[in-house]
N, C-alpha and C. Protein backbone atom coordinates (compact mmCIF):
# COMPACT_ATOMS: atom_id res chain seq x y z
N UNK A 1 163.31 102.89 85.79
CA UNK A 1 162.23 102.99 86.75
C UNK A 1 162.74 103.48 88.10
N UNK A 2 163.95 102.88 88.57
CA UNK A 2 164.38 103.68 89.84
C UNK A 2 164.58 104.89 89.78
N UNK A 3 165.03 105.84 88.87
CA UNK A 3 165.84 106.78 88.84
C UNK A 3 164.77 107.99 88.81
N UNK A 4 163.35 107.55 88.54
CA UNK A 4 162.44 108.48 88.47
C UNK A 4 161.37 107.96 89.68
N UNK A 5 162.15 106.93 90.20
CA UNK A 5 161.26 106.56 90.91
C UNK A 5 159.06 106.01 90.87
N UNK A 6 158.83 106.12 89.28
CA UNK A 6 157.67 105.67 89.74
C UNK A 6 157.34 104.49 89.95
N UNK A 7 157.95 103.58 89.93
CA UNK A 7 157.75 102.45 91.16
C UNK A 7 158.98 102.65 92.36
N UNK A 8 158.38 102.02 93.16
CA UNK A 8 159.08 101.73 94.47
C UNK A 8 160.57 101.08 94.22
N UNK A 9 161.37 101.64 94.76
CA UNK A 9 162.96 101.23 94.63
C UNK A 9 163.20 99.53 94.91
N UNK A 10 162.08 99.50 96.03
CA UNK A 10 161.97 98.09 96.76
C UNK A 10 161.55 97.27 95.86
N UNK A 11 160.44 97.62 94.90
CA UNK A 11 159.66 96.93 94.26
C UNK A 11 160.82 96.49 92.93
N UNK A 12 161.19 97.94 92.32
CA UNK A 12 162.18 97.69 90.82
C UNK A 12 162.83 96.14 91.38
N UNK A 13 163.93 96.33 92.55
CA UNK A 13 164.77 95.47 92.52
C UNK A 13 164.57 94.25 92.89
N UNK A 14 163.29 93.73 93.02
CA UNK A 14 162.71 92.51 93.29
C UNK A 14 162.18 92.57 91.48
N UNK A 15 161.84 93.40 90.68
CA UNK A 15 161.44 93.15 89.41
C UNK A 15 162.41 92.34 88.71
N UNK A 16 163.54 92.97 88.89
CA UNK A 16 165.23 92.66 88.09
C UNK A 16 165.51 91.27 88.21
N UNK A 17 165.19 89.82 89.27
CA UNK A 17 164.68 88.82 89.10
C UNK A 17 163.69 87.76 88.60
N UNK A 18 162.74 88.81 88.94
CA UNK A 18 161.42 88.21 88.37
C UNK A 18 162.01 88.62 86.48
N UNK A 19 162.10 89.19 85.73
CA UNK A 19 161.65 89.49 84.65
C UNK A 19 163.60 88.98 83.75
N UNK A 20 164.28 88.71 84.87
CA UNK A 20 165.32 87.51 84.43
C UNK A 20 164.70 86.00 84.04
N UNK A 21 163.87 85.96 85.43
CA UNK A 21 163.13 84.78 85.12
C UNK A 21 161.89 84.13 83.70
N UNK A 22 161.10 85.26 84.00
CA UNK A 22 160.42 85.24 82.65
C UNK A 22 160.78 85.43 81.76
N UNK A 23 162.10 86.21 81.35
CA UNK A 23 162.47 86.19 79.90
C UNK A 23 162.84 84.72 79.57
N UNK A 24 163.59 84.55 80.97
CA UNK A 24 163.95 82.70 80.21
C UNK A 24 165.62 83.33 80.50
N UNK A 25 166.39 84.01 80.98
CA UNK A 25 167.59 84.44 80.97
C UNK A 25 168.33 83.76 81.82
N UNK A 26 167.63 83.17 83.48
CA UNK A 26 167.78 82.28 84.79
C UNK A 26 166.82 81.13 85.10
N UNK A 27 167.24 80.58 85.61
CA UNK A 27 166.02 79.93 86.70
C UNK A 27 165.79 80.31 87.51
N UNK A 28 164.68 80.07 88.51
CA UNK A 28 164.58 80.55 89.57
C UNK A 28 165.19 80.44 90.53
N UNK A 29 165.96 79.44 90.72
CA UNK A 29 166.93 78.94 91.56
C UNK A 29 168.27 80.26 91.83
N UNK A 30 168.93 79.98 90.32
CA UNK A 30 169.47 81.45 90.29
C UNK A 30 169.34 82.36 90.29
N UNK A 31 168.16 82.87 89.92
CA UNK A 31 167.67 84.22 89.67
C UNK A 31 167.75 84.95 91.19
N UNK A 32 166.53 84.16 92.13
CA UNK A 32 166.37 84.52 93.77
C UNK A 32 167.95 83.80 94.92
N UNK A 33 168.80 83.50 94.17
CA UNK A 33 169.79 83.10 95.07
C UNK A 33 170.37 84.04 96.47
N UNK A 34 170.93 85.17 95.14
CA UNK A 34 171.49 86.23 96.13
C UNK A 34 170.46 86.82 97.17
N UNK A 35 169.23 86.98 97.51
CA UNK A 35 168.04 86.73 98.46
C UNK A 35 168.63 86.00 99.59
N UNK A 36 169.01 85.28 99.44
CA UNK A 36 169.20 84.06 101.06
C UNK A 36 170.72 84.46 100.92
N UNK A 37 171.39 84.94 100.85
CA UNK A 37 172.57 85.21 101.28
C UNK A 37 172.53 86.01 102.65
N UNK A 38 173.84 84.92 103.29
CA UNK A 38 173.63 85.42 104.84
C UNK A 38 174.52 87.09 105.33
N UNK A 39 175.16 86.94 104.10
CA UNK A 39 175.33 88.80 104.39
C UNK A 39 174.26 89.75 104.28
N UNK A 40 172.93 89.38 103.69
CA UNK A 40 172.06 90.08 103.65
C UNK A 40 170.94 89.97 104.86
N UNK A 41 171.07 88.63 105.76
CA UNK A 41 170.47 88.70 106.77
C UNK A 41 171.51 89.61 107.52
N UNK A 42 172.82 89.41 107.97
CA UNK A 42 173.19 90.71 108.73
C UNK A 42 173.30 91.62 108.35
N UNK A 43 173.23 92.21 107.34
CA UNK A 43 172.70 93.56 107.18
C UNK A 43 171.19 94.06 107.75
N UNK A 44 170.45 93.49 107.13
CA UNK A 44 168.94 93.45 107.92
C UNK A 44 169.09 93.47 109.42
N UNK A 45 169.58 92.58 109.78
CA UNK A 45 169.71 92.64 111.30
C UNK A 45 170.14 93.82 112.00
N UNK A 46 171.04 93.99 111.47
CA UNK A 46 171.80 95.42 111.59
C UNK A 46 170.90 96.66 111.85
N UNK A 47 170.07 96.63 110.37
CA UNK A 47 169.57 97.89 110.19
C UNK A 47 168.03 97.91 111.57
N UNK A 48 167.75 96.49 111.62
CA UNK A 48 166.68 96.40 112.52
C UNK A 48 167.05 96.75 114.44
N UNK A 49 167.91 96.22 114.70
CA UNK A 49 168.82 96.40 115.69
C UNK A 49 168.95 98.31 116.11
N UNK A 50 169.26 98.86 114.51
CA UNK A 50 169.38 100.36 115.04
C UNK A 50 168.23 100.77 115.20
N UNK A 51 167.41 100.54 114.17
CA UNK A 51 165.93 100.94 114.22
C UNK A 51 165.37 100.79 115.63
N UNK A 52 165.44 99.89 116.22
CA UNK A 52 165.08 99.74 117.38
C UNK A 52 165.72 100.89 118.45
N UNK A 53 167.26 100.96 118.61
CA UNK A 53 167.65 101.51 119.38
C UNK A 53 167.55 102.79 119.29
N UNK A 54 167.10 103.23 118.16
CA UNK A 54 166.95 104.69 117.66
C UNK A 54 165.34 105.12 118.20
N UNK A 55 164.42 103.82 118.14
CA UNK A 55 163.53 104.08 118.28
C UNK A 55 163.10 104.20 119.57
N UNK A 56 163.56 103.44 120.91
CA UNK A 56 163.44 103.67 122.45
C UNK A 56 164.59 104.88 123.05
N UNK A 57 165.48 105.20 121.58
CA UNK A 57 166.46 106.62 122.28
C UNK A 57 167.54 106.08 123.17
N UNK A 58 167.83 104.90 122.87
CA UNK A 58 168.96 104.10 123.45
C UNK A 58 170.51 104.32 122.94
N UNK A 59 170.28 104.71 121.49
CA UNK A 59 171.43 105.42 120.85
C UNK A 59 171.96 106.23 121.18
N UNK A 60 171.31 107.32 121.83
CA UNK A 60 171.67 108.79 122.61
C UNK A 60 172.41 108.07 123.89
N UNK A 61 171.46 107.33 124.41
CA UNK A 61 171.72 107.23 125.88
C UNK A 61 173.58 106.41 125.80
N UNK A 62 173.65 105.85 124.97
CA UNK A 62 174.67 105.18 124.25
C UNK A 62 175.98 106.15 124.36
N UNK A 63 175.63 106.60 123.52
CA UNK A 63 176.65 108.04 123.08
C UNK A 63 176.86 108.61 124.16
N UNK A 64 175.81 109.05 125.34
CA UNK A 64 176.01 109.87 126.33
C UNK A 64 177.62 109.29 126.78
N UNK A 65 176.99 107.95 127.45
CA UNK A 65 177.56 107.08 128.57
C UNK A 65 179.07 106.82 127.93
N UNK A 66 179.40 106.61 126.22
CA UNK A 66 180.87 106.62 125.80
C UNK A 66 181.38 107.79 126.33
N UNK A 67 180.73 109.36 126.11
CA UNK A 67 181.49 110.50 126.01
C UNK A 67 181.72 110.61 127.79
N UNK A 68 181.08 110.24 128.10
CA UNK A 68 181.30 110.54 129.65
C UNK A 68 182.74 109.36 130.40
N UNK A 69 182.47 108.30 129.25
CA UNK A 69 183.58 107.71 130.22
C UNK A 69 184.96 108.23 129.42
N UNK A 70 184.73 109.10 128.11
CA UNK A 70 186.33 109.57 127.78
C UNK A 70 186.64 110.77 127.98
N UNK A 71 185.65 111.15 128.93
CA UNK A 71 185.84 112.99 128.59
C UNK A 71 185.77 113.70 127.78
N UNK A 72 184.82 113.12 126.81
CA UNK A 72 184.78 114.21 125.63
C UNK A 72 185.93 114.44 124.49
N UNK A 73 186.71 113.07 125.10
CA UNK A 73 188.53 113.14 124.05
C UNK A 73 188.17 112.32 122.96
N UNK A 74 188.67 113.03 121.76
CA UNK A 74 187.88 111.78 120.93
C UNK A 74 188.64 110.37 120.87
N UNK A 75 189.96 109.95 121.12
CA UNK A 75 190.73 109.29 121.38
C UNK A 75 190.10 107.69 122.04
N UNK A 76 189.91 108.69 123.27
CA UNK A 76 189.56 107.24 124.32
C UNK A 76 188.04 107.18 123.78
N UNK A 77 187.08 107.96 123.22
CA UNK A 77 185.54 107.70 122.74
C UNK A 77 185.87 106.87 121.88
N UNK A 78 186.66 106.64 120.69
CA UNK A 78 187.09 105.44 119.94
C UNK A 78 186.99 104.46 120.20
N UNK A 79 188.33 103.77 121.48
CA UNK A 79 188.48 103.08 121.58
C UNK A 79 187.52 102.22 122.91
N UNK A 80 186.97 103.24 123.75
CA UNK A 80 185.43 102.98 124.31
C UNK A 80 184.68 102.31 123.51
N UNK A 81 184.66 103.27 122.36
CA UNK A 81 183.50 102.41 121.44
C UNK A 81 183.99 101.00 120.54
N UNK A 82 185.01 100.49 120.37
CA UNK A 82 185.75 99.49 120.15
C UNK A 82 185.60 98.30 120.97
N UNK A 83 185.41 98.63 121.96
CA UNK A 83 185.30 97.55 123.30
C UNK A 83 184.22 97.19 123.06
């Protein structure tokens, strides 16, 4: 179903639990575990965080302000951006 996409990618991989569950293969307990895993809230966070900054153009303004304090070297833009 993903690979042709006619359902939603989002949707398949919320299926791949559910239909563990109904076969009788998990419980639900296990089945939805990996869900609350807190690497998956920072990822989310992550992706929401850019979304945002991408979305008021804060990313640019970002980038400007590294290249300007290294001169355009990619060296010190590194380690600018490291800090």
């Amino acid at each position: 179903m993903w690979v042709s996409e006619a359902i939603n990618i989002s949707v398949t991989a919320l299926l791949v639990p559910v239909l563990a569950v109904l076969s009788g293969l998990l419980p639900v307990r296990e089945a939805f575990a990996n869900f609350a895993n807190p690497i998956s809230f920072l990822f989310m966070g992550g992706v929401a965080l850019a979304a945002g900054l991408q979305k008021h153009q804060l990313d640019e303004a970002f980038a400007v302000k590294i290249l300007s304090f290294s001169g355009g070297r990619p060296l010190p833009a590194i380690l600018v951006t490291l800090l």
